[in-house]
C-alpha atoms as a PDB file:
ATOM      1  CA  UNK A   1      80.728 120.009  88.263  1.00  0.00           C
ATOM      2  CA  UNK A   2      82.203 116.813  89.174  1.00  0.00           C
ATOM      3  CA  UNK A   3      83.027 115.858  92.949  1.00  0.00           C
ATOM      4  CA  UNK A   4      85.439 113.137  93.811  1.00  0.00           C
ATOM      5  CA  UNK A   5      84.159 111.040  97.335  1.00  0.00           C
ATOM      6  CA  UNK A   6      86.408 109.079 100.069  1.00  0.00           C
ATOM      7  CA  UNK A   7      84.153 107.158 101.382  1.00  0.00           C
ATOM      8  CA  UNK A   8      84.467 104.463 104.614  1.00  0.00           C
ATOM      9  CA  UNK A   9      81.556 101.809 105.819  1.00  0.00           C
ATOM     10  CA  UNK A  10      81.205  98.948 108.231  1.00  0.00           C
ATOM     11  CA  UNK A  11      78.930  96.682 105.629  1.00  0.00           C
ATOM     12  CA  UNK A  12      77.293  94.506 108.218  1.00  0.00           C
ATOM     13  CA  UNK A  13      74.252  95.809 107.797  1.00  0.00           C
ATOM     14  CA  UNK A  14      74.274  96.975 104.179  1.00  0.00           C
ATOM     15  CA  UNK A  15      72.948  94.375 101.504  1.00  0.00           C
ATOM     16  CA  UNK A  16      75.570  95.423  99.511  1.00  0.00           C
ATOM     17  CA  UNK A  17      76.799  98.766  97.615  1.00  0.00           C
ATOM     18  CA  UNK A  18      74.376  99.047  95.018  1.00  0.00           C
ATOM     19  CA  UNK A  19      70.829 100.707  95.263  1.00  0.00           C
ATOM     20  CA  UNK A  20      67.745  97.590  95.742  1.00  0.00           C
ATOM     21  CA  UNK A  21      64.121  98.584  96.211  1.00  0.00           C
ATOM     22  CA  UNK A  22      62.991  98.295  99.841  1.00  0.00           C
ATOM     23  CA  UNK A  23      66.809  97.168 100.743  1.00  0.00           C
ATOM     24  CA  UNK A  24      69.455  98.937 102.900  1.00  0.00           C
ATOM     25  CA  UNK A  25      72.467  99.422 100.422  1.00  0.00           C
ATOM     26  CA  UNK A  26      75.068 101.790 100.780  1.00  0.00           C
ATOM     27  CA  UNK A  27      74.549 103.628  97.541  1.00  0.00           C
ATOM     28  CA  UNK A  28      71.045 104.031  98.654  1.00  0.00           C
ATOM     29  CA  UNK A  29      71.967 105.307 101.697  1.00  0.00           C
ATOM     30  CA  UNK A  30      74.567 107.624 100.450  1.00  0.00           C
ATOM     31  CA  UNK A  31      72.755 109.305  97.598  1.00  0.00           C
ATOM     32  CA  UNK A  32      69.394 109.802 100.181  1.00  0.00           C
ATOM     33  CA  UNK A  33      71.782 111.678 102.426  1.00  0.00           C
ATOM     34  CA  UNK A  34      72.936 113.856  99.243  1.00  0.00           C
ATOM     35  CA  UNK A  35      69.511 114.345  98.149  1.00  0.00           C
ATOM     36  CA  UNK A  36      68.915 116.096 101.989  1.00  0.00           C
ATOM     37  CA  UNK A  37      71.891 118.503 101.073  1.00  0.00           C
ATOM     38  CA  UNK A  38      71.584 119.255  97.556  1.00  0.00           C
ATOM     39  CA  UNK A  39      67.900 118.316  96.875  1.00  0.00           C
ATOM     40  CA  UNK A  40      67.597 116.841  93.374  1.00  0.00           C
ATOM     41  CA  UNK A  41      68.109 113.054  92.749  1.00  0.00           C
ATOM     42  CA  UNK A  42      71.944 112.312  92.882  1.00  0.00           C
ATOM     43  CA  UNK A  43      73.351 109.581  91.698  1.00  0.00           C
ATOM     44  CA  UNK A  44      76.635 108.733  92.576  1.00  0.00           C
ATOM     45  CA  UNK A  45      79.431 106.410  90.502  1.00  0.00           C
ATOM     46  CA  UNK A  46      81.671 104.233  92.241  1.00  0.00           C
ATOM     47  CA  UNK A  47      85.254 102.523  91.801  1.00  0.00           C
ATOM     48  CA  UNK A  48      84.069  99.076  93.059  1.00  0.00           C
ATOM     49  CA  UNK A  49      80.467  97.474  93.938  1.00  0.00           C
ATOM     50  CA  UNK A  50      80.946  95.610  96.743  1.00  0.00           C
ATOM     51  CA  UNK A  51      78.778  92.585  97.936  1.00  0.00           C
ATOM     52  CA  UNK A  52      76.529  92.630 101.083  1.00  0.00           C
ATOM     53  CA  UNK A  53      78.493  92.710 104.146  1.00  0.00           C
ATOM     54  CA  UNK A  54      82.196  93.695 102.490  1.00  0.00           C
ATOM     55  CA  UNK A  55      83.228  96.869 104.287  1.00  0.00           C
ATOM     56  CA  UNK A  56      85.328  99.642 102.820  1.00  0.00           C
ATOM     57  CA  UNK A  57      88.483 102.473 104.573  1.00  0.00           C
ATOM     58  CA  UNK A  58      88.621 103.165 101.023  1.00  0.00           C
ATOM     59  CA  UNK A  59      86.367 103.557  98.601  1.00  0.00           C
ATOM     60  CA  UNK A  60      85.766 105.960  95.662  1.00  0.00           C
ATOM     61  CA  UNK A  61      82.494 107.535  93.956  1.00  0.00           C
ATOM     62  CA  UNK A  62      82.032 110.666  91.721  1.00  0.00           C
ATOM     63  CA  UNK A  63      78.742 112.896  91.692  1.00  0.00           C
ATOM     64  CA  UNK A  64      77.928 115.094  88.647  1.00  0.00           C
ATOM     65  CA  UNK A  65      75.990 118.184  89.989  1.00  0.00           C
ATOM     66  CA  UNK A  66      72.943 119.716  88.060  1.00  0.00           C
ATOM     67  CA  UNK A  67      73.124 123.417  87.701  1.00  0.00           C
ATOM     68  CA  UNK A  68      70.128 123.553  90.649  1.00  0.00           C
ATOM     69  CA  UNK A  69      72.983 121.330  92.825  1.00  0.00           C
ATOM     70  CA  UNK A  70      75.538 123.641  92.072  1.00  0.00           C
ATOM     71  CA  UNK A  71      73.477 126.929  92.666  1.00  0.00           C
ATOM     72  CA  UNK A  72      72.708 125.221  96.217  1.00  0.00           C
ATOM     73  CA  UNK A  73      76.316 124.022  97.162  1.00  0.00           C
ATOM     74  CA  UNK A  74      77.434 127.536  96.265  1.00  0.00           C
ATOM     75  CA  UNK A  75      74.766 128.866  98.474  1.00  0.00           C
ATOM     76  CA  UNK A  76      75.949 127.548 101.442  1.00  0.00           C
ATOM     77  CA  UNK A  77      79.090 129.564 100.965  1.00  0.00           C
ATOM     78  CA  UNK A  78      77.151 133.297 101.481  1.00  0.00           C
ATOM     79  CA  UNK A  79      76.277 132.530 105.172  1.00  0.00           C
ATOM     80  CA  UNK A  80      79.300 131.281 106.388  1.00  0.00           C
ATOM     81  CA  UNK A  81      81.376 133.747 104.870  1.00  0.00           C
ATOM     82  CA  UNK A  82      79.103 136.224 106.203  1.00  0.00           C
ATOM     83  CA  UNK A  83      79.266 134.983 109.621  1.00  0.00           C
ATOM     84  CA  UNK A  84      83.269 134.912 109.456  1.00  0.00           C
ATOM     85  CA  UNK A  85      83.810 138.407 108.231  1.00  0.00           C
ATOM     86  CA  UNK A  86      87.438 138.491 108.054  1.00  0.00           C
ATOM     87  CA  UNK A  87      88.587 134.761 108.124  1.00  0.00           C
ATOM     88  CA  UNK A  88      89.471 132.609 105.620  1.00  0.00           C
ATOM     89  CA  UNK A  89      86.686 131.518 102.955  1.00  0.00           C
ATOM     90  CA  UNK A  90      85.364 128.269 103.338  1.00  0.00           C
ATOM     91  CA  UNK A  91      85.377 125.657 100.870  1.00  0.00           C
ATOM     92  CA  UNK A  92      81.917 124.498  99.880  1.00  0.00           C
ATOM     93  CA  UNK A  93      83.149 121.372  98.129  1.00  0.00           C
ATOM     94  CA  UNK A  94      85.341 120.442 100.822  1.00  0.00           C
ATOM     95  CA  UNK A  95      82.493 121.274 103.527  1.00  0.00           C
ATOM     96  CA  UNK A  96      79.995 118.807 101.611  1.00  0.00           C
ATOM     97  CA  UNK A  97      82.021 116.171 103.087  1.00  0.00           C
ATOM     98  CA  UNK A  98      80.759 117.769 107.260  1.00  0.00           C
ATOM     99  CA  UNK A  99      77.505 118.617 105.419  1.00  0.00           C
ATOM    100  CA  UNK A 100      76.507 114.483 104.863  1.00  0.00           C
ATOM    101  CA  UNK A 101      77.832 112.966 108.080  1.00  0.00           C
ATOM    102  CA  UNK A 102      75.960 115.526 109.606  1.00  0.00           C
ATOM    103  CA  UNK A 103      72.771 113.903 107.646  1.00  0.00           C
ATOM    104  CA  UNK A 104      73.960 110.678 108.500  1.00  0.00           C
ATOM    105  CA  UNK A 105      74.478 110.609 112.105  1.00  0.00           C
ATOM    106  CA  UNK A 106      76.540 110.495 114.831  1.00  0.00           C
ATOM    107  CA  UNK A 107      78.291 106.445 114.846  1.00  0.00           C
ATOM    108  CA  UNK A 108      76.685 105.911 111.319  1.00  0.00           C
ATOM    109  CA  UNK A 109      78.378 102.662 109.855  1.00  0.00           C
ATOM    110  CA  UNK A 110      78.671 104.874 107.140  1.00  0.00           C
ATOM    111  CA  UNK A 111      81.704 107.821 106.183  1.00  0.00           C
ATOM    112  CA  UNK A 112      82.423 110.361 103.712  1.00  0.00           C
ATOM    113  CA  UNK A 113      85.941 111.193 104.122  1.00  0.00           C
ATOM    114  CA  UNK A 114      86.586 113.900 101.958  1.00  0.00           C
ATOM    115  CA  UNK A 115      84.864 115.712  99.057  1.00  0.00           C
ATOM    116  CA  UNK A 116      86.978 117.438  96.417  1.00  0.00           C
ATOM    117  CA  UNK A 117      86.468 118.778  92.961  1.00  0.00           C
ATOM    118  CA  UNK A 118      86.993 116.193  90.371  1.00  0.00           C
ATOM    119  CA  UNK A 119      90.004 116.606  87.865  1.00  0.00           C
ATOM    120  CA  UNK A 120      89.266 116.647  84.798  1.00  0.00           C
ATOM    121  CA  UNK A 121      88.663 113.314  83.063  1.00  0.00           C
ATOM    122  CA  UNK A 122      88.225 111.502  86.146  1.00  0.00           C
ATOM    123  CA  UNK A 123      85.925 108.532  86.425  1.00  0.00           C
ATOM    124  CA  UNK A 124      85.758 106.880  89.904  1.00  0.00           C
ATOM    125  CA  UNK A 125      84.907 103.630  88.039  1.00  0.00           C
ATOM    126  CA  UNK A 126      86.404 103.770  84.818  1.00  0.00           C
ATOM    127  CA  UNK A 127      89.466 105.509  85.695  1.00  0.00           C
ATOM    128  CA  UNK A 128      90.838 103.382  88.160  1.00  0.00           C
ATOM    129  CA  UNK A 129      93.707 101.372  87.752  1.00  0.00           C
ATOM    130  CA  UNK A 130      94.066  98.848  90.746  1.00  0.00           C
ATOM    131  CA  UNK A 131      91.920  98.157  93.472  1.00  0.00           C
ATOM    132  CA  UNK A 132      93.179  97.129  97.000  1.00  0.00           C
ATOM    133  CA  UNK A 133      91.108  94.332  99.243  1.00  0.00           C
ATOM    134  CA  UNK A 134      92.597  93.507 102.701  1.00  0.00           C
ATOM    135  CA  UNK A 135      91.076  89.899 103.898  1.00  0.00           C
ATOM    136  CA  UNK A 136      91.233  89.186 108.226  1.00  0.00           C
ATOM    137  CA  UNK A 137      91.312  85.542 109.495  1.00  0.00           C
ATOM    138  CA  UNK A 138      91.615  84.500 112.923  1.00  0.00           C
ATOM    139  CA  UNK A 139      92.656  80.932 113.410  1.00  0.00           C
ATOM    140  CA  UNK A 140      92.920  78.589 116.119  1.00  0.00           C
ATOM    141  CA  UNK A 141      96.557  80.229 116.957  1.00  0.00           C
ATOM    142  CA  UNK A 142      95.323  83.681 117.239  1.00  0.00           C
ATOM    143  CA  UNK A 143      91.754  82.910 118.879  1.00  0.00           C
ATOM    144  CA  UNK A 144      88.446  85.151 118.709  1.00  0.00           C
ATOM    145  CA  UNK A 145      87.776  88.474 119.470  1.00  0.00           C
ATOM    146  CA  UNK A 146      84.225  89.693 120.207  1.00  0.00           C
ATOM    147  CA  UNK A 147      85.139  93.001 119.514  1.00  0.00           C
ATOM    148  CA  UNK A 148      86.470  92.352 115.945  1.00  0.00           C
ATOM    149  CA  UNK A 149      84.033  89.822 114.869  1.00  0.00           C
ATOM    150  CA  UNK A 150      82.440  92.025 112.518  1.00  0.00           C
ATOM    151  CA  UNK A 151      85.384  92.740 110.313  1.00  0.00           C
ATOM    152  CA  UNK A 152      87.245  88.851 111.045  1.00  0.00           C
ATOM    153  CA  UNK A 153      86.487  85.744 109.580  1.00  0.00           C
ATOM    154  CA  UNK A 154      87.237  83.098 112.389  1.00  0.00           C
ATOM    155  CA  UNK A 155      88.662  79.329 111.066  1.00  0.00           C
ATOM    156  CA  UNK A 156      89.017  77.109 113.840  1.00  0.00           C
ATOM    157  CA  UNK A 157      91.846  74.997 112.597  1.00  0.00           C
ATOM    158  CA  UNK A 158      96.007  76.621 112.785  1.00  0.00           C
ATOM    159  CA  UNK A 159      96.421  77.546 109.630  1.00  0.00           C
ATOM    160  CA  UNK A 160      99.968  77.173 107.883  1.00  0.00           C
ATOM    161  CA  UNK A 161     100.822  81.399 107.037  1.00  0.00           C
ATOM    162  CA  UNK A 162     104.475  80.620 104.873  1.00  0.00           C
ATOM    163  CA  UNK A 163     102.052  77.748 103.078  1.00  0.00           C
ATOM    164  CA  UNK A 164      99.352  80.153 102.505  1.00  0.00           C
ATOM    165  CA  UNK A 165     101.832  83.321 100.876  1.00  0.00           C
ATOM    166  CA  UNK A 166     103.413  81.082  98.717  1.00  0.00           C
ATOM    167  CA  UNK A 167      99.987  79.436  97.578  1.00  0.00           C
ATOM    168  CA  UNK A 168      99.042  83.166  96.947  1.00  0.00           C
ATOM    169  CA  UNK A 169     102.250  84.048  94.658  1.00  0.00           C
ATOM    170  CA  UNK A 170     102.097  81.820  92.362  1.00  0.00           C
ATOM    171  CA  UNK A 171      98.609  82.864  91.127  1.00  0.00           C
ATOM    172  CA  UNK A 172      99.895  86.614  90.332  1.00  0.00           C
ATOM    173  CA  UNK A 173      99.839  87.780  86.747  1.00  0.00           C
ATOM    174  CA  UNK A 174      97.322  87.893  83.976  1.00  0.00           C
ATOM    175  CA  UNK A 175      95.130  84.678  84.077  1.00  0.00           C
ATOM    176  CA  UNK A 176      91.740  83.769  83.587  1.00  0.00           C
ATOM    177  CA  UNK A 177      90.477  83.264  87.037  1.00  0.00           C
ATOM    178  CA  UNK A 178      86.879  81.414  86.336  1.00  0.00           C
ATOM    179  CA  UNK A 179      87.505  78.947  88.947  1.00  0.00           C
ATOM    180  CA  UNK A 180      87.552  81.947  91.383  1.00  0.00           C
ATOM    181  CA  UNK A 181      84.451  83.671  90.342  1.00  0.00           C
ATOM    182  CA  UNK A 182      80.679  83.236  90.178  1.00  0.00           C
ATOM    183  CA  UNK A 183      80.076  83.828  86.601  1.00  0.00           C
ATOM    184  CA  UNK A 184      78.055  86.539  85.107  1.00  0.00           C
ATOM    185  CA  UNK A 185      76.659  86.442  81.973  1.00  0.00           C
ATOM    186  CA  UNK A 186      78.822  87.741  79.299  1.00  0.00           C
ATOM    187  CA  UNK A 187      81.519  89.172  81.729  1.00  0.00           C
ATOM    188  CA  UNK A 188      85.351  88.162  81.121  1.00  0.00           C
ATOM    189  CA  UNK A 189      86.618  86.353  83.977  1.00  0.00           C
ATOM    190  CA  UNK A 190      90.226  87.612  82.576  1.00  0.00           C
ATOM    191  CA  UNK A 191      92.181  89.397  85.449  1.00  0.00           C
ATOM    192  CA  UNK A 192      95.608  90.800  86.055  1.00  0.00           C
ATOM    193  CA  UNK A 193      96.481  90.086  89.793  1.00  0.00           C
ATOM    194  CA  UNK A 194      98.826  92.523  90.466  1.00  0.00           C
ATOM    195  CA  UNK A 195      99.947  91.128  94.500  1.00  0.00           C
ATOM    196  CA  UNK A 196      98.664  88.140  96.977  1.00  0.00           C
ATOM    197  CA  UNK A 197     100.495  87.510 100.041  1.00  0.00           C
ATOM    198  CA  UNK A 198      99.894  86.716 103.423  1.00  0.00           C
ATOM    199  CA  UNK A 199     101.335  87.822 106.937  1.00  0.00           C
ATOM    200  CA  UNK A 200     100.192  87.782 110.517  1.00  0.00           C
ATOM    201  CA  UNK A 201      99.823  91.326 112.000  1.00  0.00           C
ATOM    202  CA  UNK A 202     100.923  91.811 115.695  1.00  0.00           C
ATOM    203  CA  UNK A 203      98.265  90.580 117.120  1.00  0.00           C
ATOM    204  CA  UNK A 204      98.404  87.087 115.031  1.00  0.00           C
ATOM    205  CA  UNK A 205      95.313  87.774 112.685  1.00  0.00           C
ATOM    206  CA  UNK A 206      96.442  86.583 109.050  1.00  0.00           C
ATOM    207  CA  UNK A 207      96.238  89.386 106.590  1.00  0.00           C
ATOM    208  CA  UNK A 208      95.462  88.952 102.816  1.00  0.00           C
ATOM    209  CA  UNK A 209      96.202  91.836 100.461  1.00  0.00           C
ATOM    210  CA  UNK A 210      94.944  91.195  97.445  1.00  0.00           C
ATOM    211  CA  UNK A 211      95.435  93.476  94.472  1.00  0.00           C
ATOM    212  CA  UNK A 212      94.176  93.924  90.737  1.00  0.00           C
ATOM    213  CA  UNK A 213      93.191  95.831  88.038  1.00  0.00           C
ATOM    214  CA  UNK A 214      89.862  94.436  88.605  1.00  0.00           C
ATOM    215  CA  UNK A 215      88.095  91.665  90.803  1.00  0.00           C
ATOM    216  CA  UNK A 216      85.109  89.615  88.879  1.00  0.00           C
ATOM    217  CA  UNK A 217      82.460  88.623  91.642  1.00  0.00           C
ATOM    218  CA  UNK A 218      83.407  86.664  94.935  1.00  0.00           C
ATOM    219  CA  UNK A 219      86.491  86.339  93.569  1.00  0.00           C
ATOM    220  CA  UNK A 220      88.820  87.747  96.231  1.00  0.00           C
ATOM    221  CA  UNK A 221      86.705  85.797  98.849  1.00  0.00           C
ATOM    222  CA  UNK A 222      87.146  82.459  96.829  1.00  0.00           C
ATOM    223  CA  UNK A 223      91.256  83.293  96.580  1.00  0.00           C
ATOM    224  CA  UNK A 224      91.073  83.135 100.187  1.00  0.00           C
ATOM    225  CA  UNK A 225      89.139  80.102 100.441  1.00  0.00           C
ATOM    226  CA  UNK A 226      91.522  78.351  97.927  1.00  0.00           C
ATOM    227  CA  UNK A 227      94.192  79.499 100.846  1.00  0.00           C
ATOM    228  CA  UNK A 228      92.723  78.640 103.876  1.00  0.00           C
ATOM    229  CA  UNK A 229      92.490  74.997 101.757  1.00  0.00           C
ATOM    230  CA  UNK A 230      96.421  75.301 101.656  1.00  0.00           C
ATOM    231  CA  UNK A 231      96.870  76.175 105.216  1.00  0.00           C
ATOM    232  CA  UNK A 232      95.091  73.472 106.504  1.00  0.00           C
ATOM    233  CA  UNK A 233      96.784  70.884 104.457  1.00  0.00           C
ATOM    234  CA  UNK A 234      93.499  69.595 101.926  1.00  0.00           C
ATOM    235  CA  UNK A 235      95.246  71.011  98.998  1.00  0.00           C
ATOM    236  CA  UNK A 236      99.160  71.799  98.556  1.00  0.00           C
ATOM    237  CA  UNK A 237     100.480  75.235  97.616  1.00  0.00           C
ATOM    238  CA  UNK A 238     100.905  74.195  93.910  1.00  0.00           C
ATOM    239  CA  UNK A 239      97.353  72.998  93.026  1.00  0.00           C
ATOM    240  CA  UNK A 240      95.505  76.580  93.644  1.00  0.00           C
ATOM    241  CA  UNK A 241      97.509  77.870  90.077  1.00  0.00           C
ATOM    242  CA  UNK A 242      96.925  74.071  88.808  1.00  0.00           C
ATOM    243  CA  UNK A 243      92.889  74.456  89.403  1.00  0.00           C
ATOM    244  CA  UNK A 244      93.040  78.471  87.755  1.00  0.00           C
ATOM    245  CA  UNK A 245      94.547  76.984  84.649  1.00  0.00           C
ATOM    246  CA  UNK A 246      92.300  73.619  84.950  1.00  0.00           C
ATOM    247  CA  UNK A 247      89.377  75.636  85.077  1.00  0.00           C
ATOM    248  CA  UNK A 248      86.144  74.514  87.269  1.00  0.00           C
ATOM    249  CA  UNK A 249      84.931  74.627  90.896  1.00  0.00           C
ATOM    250  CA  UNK A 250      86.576  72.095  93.786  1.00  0.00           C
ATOM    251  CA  UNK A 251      84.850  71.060  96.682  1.00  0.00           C
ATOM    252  CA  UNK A 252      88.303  71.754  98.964  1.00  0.00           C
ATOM    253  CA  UNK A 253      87.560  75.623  98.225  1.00  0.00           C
ATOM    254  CA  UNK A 254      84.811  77.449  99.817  1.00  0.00           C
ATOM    255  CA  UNK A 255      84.273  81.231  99.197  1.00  0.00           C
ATOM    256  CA  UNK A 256      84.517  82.709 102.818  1.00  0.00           C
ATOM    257  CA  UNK A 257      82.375  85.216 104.774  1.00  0.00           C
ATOM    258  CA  UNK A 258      81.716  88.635 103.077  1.00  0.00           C
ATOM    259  CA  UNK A 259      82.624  90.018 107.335  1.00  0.00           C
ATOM    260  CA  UNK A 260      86.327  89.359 106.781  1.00  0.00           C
ATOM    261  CA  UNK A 261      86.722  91.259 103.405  1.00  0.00           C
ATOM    262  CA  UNK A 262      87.671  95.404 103.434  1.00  0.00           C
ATOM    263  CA  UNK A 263      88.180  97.403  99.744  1.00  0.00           C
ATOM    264  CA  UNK A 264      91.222  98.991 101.260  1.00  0.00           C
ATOM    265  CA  UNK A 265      92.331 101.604  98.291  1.00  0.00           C
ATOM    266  CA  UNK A 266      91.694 102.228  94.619  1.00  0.00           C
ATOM    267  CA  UNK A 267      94.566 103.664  92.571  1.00  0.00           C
ATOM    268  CA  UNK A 268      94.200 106.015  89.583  1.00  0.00           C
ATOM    269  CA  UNK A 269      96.686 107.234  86.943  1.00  0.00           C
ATOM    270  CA  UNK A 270      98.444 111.299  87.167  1.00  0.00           C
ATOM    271  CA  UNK A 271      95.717 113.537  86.397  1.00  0.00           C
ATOM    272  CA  UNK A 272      96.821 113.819  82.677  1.00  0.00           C
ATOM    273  CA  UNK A 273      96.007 110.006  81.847  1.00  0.00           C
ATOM    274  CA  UNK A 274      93.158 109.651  83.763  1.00  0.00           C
ATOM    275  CA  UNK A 275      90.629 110.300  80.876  1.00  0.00           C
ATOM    276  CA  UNK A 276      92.870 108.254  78.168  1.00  0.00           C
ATOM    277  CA  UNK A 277      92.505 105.550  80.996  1.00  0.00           C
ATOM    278  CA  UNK A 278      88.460 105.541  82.097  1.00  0.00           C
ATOM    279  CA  UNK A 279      88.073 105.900  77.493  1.00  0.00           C
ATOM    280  CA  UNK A 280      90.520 102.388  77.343  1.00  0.00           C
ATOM    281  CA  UNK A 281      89.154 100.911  80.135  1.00  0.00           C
ATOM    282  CA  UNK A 282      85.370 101.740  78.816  1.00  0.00           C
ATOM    283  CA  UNK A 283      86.318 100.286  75.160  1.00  0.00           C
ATOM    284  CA  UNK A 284      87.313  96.782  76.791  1.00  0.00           C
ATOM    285  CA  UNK A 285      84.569  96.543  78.636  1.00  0.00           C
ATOM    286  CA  UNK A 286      82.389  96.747  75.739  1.00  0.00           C
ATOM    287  CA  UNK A 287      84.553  95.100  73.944  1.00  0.00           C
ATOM    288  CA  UNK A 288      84.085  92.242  76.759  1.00  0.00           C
END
């Protein structure tokens, strides 16, 4: 059995998504809490690892349950429906969802949102198509916030918004985006930026959405750096596509605070292509 998981977290004080020895990481976290419910030693997949501090309204993991998992997620079933003789059965796989914040703790700064039973062929990692990031700056027009601060980068300069969008446009499509990433050995650096724009929400923050098939690491952050560059006037609109085909770092970009960045959503294919798509996406990677 394979269980789909909507999951939400405030990453200030995770070092990140993926499990460290003696650190606080949200995967650690998550799968301790599932090892409480369905004893065992669950290990969860997700759609995107993000770095220490990057906060998520929505990201995606599968769990694979063990026959001994399954046995004990069923089991929870025979008491309730006992107790509500009569009513309407409830859903163990949607209750596992209740069952883990309740392990978690009330105000936990972290959220399972829903559990559901997997379609078939879907991959939380592999399958997904796009992912969504959503980047917050408050400038010297908009001013700071105490009570946002944890989810806001501040930049005390005014920064140029109509400069900044159409900086951000011209860098969609398939490029290789190396200037934008901290390089990993033997990853591609090759992305398909699928939208980057900016806009100020109602209450003046500047809002980045930033979508792809795939991010490489710190690369949405450094975007957004390369932007900020633009708004202030060190670098026009034109030279953030010039340095992505140029190659090689600049000192006018800096990568900017993981407290600003949110993975927002993660897109997957109809339920019919979704394992064509994690088996395609799987063979490039290797292939990569």
């Amino acid at each position: 059995m394979r269980i789909r998981l909507d999951l939400s977290y405030d990453g200030t004080h995770f070092r990140g998504w993926a499990r460290q020895r003696g650190l606080r990481t949200v995967q650690g976290t998550l799968e301790s809490a599932l090892g409480r419910v369905l004893s065992g030693d669950p290990r969860v997949v997700v759609a995107g690892r993000t770095d220490a501090g990057v906060h998520a309204t929505g990201q995606v993991a599968h769990l694979d349950l063990d026959p001994a998992q399954e046995e004990r997620l069923a089991a929870a079933r025979a008491p309730r429906a006992a107790a509500n003789a009569g009513t309407t059965e409830v859903d163990p796989v949607a209750q596992l969802a209740r069952r883990i914040n309740g392990v978690l703790g009330a105000y936990a700064d972290l959220a399972v949102r829903a559990t559901t039973l997997a379609p078939a062929g879907f991959d939380a990692r592999f399958s997904a198509v796009w992912r969504r990031y959503v980047y917050r700056i408050a400038d010297r027009a908009t001013g700071y916030d105490p009570l946002e601060r944890h989810r806001t980068t501040s930049v005390r300069s005014h920064l140029d918004e109509e400069r900044m969008d159409a900086a951000a446009r011209s860098l969609v499509g398939l490029h290789d985006f190396a200037a934008y990433c901290k390089p990993r050995e033997e990853a591609t650096t090759i992305r398909t930026l699928l939208d980057f724009g900016w806009r100020r929400d109602a209450d003046g923050v500047l809002i980045a959405d930033v979508k792809a098939d795939a991010f490489c690491h710190s690369m949405v952050r450094a975007l957004v750096g390369g932007c900020v560059a633009v708004g202030e006037g060190r670098l026009e609109p034109g030279d953030l596509a010039a340095i992505r085909d140029r190659g090689g770092k600049v000192p006018e970009i800096h990568v900017l605070a993981a407290r600003g960045l949110t993975l927002a959503e993660v897109g997957y294919p109809s339920d019919d292509l979704l394992a064509a798509r994690a088996e395609q996406t799987r063979a490039r990677r290797e292939t990569d």
